[in-house]
Protein backbone atom coordinates (compact mmCIF):
# COMPACT_ATOMS: atom_id res chain seq x y z
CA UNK A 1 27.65 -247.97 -188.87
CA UNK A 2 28.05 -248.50 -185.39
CA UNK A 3 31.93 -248.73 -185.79
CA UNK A 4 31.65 -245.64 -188.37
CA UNK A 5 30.03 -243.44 -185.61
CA UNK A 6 32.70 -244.48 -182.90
CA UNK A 7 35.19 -242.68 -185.12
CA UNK A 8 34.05 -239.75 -186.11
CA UNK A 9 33.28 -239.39 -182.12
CA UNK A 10 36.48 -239.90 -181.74
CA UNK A 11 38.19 -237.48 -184.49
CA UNK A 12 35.48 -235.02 -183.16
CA UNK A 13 36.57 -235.26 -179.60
CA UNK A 14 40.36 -235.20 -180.29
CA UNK A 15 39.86 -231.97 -182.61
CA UNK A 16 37.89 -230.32 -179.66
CA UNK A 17 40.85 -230.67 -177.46
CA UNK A 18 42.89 -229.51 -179.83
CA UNK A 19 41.10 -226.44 -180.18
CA UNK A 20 40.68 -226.01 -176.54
CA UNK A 21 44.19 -226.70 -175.89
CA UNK A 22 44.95 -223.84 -178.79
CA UNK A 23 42.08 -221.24 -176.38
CA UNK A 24 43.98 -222.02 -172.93
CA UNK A 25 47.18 -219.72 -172.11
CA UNK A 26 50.46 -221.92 -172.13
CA UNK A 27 50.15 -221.37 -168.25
CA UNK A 28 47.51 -223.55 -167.88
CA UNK A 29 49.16 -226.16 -169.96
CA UNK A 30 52.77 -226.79 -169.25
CA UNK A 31 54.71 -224.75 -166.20
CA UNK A 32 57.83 -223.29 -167.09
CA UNK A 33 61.15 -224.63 -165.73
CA UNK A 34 59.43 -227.86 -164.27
CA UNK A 35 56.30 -230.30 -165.48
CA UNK A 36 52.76 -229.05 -163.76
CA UNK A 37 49.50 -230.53 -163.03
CA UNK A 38 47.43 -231.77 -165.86
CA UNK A 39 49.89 -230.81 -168.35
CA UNK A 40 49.11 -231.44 -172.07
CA UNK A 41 51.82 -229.25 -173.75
CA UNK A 42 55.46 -229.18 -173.59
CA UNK A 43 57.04 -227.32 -170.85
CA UNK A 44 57.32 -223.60 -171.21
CA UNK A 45 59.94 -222.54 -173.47
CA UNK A 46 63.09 -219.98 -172.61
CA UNK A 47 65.26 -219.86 -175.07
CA UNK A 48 64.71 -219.18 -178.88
CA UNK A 49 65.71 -223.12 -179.81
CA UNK A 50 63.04 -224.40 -177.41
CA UNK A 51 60.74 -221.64 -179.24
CA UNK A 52 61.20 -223.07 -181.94
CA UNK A 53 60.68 -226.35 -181.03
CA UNK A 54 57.26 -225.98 -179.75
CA UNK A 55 56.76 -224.08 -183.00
CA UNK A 56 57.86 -227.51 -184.71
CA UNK A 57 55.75 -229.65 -182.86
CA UNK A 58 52.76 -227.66 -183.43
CA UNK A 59 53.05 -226.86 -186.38
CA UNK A 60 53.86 -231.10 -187.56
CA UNK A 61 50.78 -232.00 -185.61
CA UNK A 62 48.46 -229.99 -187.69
CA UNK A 63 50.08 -231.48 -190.43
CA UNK A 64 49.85 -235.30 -189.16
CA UNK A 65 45.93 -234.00 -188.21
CA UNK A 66 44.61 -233.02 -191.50
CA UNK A 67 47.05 -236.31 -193.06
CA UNK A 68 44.65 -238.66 -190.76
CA UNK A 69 41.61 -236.86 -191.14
CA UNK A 70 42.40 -237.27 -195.14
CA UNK A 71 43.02 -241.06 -194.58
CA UNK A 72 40.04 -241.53 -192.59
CA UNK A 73 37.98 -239.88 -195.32
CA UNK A 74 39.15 -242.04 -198.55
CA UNK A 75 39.13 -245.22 -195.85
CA UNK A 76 35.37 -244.07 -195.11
CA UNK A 77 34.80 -243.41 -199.21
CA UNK A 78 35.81 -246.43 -200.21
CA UNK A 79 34.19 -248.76 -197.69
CA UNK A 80 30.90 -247.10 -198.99
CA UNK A 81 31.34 -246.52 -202.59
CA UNK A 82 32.95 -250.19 -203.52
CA UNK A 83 31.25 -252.77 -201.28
CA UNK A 84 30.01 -255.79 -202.09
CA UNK A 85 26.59 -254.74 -202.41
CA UNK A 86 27.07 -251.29 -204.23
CA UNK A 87 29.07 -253.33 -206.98
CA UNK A 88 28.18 -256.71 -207.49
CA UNK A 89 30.40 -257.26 -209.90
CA UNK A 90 33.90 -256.56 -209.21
CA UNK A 91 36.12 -253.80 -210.63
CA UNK A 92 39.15 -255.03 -213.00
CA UNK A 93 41.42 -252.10 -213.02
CA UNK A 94 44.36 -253.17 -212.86
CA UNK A 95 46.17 -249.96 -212.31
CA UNK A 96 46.27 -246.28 -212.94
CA UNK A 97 49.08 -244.43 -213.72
CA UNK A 98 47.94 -240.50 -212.64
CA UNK A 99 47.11 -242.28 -209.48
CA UNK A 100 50.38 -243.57 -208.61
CA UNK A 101 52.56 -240.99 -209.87
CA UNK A 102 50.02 -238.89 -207.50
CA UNK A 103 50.98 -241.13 -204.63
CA UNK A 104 54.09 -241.18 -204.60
CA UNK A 105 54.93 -236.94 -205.71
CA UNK A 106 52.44 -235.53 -203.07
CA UNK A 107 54.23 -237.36 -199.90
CA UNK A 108 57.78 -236.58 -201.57
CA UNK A 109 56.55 -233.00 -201.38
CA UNK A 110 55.40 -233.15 -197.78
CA UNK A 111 58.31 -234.82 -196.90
CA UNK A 112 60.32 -231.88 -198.29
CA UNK A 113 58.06 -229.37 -196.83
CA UNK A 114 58.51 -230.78 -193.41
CA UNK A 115 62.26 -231.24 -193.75
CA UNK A 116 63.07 -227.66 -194.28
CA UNK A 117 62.17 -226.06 -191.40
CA UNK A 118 63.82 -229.29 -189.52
CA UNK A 119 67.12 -228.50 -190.92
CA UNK A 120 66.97 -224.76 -189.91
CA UNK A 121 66.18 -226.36 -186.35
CA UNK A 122 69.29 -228.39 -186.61
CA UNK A 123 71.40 -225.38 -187.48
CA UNK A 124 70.17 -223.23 -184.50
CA UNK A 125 70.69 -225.82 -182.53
CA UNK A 126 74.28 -227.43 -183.50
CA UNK A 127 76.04 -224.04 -184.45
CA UNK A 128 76.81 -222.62 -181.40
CA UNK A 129 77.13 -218.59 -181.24
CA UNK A 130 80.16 -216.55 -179.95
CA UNK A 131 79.58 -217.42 -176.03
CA UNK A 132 79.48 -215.40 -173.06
CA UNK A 133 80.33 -217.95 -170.35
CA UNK A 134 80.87 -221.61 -170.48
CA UNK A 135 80.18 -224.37 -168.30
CA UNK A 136 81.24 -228.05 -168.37
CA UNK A 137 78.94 -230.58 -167.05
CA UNK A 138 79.88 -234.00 -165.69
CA UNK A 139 77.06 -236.76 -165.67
CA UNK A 140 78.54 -239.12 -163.00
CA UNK A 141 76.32 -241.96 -160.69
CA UNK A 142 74.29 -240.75 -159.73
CA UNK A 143 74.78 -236.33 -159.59
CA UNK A 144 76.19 -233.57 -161.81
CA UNK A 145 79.03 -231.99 -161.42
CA UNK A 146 79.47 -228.28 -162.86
CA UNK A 147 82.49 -226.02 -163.43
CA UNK A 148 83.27 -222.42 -164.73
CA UNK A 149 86.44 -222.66 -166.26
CA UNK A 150 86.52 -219.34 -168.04
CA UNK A 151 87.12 -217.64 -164.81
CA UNK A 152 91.29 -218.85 -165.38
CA UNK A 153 92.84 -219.09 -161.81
CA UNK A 154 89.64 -218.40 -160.34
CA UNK A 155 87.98 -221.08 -161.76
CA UNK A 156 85.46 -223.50 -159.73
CA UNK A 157 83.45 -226.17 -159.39
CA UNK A 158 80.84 -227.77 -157.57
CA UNK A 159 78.49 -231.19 -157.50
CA UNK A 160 74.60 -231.00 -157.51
CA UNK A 161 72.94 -233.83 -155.20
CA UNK A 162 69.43 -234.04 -155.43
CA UNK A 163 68.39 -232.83 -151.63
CA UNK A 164 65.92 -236.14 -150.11
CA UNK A 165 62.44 -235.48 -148.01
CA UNK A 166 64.51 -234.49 -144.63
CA UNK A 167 67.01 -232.02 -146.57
CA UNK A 168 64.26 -230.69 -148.87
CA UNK A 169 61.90 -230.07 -145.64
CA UNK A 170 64.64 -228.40 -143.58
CA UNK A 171 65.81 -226.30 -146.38
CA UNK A 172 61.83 -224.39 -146.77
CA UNK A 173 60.97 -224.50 -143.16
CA UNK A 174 64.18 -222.56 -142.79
CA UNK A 175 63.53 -220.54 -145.78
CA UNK A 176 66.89 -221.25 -147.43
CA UNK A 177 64.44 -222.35 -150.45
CA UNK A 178 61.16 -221.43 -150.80
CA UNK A 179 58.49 -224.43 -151.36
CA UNK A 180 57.41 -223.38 -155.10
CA UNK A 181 61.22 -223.65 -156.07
CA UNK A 182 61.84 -226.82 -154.03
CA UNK A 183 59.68 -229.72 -156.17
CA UNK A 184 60.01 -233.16 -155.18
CA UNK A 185 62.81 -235.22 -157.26
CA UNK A 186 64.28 -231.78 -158.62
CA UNK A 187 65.44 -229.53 -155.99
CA UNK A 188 69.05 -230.18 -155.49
CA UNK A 189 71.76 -228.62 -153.56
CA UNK A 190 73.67 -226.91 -155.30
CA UNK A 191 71.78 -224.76 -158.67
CA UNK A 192 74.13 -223.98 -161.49
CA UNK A 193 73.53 -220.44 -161.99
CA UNK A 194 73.99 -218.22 -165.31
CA UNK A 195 73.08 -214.73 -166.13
CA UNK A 196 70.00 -214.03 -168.18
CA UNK A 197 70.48 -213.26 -172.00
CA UNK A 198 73.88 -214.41 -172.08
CA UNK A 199 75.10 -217.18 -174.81
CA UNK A 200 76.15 -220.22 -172.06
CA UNK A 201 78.38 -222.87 -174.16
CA UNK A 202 77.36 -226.22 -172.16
CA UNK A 203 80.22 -228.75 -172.85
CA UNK A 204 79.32 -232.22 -171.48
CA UNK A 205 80.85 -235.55 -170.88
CA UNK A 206 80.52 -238.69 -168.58
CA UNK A 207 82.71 -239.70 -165.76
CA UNK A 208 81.52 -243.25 -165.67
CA UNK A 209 79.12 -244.62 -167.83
CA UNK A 210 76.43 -242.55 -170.45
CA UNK A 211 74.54 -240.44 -168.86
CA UNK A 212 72.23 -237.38 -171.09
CA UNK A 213 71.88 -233.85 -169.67
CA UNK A 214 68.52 -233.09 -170.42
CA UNK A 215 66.83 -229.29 -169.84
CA UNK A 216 62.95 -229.05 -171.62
CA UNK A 217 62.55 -225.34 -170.97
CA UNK A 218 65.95 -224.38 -173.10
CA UNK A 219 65.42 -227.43 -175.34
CA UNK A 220 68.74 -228.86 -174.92
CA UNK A 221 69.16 -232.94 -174.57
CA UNK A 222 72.54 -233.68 -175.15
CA UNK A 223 74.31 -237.31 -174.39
CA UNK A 224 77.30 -237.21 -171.32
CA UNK A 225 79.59 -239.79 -172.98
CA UNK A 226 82.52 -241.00 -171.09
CA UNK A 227 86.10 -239.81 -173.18
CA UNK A 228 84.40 -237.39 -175.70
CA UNK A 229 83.19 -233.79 -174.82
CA UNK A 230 80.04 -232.99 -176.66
CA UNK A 231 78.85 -229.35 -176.87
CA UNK A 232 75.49 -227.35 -177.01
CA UNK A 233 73.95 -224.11 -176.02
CA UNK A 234 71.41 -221.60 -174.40
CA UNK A 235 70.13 -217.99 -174.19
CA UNK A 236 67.22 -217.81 -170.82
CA UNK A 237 65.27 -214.73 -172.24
CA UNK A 238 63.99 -214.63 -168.55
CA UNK A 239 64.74 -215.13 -165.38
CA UNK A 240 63.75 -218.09 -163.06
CA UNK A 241 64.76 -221.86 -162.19
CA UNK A 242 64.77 -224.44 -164.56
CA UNK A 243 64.91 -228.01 -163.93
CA UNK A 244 65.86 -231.09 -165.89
CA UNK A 245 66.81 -234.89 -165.46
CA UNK A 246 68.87 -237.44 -166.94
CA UNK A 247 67.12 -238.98 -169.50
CA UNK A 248 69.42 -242.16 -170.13
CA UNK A 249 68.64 -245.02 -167.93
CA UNK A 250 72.21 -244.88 -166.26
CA UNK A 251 71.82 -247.11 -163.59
CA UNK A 252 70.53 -248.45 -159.78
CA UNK A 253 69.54 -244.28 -159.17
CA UNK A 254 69.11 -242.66 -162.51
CA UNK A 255 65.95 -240.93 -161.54
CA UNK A 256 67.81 -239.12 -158.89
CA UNK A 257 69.79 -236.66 -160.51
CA UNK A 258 68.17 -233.97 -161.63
CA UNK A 259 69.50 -230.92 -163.14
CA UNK A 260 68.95 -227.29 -161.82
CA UNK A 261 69.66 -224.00 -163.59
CA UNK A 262 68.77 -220.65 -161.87
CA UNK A 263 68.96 -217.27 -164.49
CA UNK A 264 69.60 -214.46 -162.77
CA UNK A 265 70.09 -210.93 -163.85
CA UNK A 266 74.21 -210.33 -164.43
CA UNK A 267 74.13 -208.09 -160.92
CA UNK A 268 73.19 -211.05 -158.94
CA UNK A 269 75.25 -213.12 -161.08
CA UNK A 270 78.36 -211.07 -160.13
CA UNK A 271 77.30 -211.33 -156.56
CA UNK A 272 76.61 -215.03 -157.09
CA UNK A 273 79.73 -215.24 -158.76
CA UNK A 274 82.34 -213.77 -156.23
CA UNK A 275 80.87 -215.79 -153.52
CA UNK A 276 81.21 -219.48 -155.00
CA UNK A 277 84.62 -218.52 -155.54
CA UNK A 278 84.76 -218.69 -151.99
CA UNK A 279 82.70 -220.92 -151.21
CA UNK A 280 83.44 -223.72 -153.53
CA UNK A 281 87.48 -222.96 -153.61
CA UNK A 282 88.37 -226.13 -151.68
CA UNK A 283 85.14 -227.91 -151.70
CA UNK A 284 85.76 -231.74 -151.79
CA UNK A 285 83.97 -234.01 -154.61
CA UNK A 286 80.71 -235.72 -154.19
CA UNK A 287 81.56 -239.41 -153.32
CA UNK A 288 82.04 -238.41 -149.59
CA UNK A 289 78.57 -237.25 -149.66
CA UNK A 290 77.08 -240.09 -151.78
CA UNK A 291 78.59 -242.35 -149.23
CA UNK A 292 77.23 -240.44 -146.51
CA UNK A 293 73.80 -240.57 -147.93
CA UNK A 294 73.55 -244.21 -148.24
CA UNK A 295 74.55 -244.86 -145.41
């Protein structure tokens, strides 16, 4: 009994932070564009894949919920309605055929159930739309490196470094960043920026060894594999900065290189756009400035 009441304490106190969790605004549960304090949820979706994601999630936890709570029940049932001392002599039922063609149809059904709205997630998210800008994305140890190449002979590129304490300190006391858009371990130096509402084709690969470009808030994780160019995509339905990480253990300082998008409306992206033109035309690669931060 004692063991009987620990459980349904349990189940009770997991479904009342469920339904708390379902009373709270998003807000308070997950920030958008980087992870917040005391978050239980997923990060704050932009796009309509990582809407739909969330949607997903939620949606296959109610479904694992009222699975468990089922389980629990028949484990409970049993345990009271055939021990030892309710039936003192033992059942000889061997088997029961309505029962097992039960057990096996109904998860076969779920199964199905949950598998079709998993394969429309896999179409939104593999069939990429008619783009409005691309970028390629090189994972390399231990930054990312971004170009535009639609721009033709204007195209550019730059490398993101993630900026240390002294960097990240100068930049906000000399407002070139302000401190809620400067975390630690995220703000970098250089922000890949795209307009908002705009299809953005990502193409990724690896320079050196696997690397995965990983951004929660669009819901794109995609691996950077050295030699092959893999592809996937985004629409920000608002603006802001959104941060991500590698999330393939790539080496001595994989959890220093994290990944920075800013959306912007498409008149600041113009204005964005004309300067890094100039700014980036001759800029030299990243090593130099690897090598000048170890030292």
């Amino acid at each position: 009994m004692r063991f009987l009441s620990r459980t349904l304490a349990t189940v009770a106190a997991a479904a009342l932070a469920v339904g708390v969790a379902s009373l709270l605004p998003e807000s308070a549960l997950a920030g958008t564009g980087m992870p917040s304090d005391w978050q239980m949820n997923l990060q704050g979706p932009a796009t309509e894949v990582a809407e739909y994601i969330h949607w997903f999630h939620d949606w296959l936890n109610v479904i694992i919920f009222i699975i468990s709570i089922f389980v629990l029940g028949l484990l409970i049932y049993v345990a009271w309605r055939f021990n030892e001392k309710a039936n003192p002599v033992p059942s000889k039922t061997t088997h029961h055929a309505l029962l097992e063609v039960a057990w096996t149809v109904i998860p076969v059904l779920i199964l199905v159930v949950i598998a079709i709205p998993s394969f429309r997630l896999l179409k939104l998210q593999l069939e990429i739309p008619q783009a409005d800008l691309t970028v390629k994305v090189t994972g390399k140890q231990w930054y990312w490196s971004y170009e535009y190449p639609q721009e033709g002979a204007a195209a550019f590129g730059f490398d993101s470094l993630m900026l240390d304490e002294k960097q990240r300190a100068e930049a906000i006391s000399s407002n070139k960043i302000a401190a809620a858009e400067a975390p630690r371990l995220l703000a970098v130096d250089n922000e890949a920026v795209v307009p908002v509402g705009k299809v953005v084709r990502v193409q990724v690969t690896g320079a050196d060894v696997i690397h995965k470009f990983t951004v929660p808030s669009f819901g794109i994780k995609i691996d950077a594999i050295p030699g092959r160019l893999n592809e996937t995509w985004f629409r920000a339905d608002r603006e802001g900065i959104y941060y991500g990480q590698c999330s393939f253990i790539c080496g001595q300082n994989h959890s220093y290189m994290p990944i920075a998008f800013r959306v912007v409306s498409a008149e600041r992206y113009a204005a964005w756009l004309a300067e890094s033109k100039q700014k980036f035309a001759n800029a030299g690669d990243a090593t130099g400035k690897v090598a000048a931060a170890a030292q």
